[in-house]
N, C-alpha and C. Protein backbone atom coordinates (compact mmCIF):
# COMPACT_ATOMS: atom_id res chain seq x y z
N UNK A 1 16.98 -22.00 -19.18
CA UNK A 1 16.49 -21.71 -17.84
C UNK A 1 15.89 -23.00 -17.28
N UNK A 2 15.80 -23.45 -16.24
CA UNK A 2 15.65 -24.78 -15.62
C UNK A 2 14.45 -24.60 -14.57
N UNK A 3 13.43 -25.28 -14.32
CA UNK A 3 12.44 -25.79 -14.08
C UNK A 3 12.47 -24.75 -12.44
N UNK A 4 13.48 -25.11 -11.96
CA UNK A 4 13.23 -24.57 -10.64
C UNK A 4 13.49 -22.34 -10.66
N UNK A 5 14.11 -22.24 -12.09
CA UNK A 5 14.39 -21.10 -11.90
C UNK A 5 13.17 -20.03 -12.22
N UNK A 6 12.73 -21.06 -13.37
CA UNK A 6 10.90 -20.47 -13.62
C UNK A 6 10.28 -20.39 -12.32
N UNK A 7 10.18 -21.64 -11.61
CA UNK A 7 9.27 -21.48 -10.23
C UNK A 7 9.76 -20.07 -9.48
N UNK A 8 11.00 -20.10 -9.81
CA UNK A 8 11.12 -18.79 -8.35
C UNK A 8 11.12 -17.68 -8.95
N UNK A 9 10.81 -17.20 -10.35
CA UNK A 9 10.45 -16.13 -11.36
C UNK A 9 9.03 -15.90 -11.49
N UNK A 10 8.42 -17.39 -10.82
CA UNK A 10 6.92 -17.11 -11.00
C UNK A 10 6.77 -16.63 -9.47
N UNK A 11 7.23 -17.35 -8.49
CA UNK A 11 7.16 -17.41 -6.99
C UNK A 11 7.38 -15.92 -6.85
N UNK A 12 7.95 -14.72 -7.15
CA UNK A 12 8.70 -13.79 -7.23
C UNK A 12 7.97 -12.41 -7.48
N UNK A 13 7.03 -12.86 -8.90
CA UNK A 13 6.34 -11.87 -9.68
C UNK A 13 5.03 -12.34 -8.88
N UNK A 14 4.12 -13.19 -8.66
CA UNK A 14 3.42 -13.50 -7.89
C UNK A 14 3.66 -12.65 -6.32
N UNK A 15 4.76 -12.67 -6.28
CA UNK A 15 4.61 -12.07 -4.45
C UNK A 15 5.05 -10.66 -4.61
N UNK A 16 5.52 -10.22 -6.04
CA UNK A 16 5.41 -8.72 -6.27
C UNK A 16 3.78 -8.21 -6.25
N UNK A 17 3.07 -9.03 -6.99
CA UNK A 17 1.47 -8.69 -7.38
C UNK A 17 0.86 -8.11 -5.95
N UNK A 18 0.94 -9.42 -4.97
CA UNK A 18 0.97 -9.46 -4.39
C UNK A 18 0.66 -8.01 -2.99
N UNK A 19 2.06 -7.73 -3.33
CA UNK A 19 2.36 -6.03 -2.46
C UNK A 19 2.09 -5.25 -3.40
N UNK A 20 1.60 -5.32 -4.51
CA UNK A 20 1.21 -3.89 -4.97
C UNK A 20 -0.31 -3.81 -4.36
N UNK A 21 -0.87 -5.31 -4.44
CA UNK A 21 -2.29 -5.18 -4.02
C UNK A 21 -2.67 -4.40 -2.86
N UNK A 22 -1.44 -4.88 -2.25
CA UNK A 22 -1.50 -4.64 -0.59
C UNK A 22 -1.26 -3.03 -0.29
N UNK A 23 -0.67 -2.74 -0.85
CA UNK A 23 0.07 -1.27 -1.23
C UNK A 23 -1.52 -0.19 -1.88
N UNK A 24 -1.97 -0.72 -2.67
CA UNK A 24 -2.89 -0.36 -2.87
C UNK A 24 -4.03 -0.20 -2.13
N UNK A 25 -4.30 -1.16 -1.58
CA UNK A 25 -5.45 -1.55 -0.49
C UNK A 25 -5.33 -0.80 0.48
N UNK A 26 -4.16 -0.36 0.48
CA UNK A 26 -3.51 0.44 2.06
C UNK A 26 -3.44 1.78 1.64
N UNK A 27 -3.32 2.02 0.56
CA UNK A 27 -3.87 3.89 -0.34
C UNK A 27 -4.98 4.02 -0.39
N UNK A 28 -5.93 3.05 -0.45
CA UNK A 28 -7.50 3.05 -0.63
C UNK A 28 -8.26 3.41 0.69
N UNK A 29 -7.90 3.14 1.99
CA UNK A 29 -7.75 2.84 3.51
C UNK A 29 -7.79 3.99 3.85
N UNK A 30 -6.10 4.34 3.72
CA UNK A 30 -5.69 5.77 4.40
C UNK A 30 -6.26 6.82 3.43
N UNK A 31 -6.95 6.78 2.18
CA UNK A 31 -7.70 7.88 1.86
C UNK A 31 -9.26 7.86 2.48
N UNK A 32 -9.45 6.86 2.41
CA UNK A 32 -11.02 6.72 2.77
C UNK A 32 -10.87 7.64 4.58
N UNK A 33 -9.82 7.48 5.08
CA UNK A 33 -10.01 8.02 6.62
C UNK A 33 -9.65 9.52 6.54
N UNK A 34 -8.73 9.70 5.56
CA UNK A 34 -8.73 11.23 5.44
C UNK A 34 -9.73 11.96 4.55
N UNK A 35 -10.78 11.32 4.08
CA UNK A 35 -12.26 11.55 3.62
C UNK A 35 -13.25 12.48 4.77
N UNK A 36 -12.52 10.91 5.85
CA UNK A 36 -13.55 11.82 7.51
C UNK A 36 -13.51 13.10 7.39
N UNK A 37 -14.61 13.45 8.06
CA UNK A 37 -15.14 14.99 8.88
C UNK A 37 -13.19 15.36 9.71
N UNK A 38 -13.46 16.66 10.11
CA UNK A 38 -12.10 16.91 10.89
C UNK A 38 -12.37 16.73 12.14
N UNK A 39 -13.60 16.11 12.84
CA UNK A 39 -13.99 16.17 13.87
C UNK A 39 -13.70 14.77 14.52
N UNK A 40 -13.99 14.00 13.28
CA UNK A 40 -13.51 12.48 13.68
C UNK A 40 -11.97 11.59 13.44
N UNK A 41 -11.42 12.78 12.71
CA UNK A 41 -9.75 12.54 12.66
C UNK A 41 -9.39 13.82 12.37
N UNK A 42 -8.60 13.22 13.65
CA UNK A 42 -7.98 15.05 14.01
C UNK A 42 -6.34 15.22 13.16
N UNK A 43 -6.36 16.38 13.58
CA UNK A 43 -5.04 16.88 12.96
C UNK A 43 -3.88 16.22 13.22
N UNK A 44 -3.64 15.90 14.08
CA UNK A 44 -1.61 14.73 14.28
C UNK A 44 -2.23 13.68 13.31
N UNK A 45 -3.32 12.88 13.69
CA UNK A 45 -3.60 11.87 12.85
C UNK A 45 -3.95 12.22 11.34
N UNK A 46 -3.91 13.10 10.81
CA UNK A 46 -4.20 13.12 9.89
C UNK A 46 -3.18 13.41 9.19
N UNK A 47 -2.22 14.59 9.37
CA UNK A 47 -1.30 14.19 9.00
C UNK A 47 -0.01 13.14 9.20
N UNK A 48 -0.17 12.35 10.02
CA UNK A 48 0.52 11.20 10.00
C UNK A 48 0.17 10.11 9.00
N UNK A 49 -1.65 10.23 8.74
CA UNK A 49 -1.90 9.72 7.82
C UNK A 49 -1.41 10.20 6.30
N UNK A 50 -1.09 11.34 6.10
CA UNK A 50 -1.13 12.21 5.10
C UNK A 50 0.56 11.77 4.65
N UNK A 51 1.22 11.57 5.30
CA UNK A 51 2.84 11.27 5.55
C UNK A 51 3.03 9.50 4.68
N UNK A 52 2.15 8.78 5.45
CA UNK A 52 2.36 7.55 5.19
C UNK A 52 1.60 7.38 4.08
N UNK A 53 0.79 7.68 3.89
CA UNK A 53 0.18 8.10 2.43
C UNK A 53 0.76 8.59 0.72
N UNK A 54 1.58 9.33 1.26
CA UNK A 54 2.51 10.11 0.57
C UNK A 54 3.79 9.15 0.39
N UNK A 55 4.32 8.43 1.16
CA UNK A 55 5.52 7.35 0.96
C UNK A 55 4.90 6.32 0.26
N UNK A 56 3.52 6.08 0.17
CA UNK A 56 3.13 4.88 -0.57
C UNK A 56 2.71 5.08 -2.18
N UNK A 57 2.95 6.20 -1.83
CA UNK A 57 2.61 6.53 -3.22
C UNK A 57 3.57 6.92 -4.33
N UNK A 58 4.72 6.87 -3.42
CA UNK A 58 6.22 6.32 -4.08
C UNK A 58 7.03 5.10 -4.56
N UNK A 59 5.74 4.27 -3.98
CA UNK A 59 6.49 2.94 -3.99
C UNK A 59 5.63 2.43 -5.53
């Protein structure tokens, strides 16, 4: 394996880490808002949150 193919195996797994963080950070988010009272996030938004929530938690 050659010098540049490591870099882009590291470049690669690094920018996987990366989006899981992000992926995560963004499950941590959209739960903390569906935590709210029902008064301060209402129902479309919540389940829209509840939707995108649910796809990330597939990934």
């Amino acid at each position: 394996m050659s010098e540049g193919d490591r870099r882009t195996i590291e470049q690669l797994s690094n920018e996987r880490n990366q989006m899981r963080w992000s992926v995560e950070a963004a499950k941590e988010t959209i739960s903390s808002v569906l935590a709210l009272p029902e008064q301060e996030v209402g129902p479309q938004a919540r389940a829209m949150l509840q939707t995108r929530l649910d796809a990330l938690e597939t990934l």
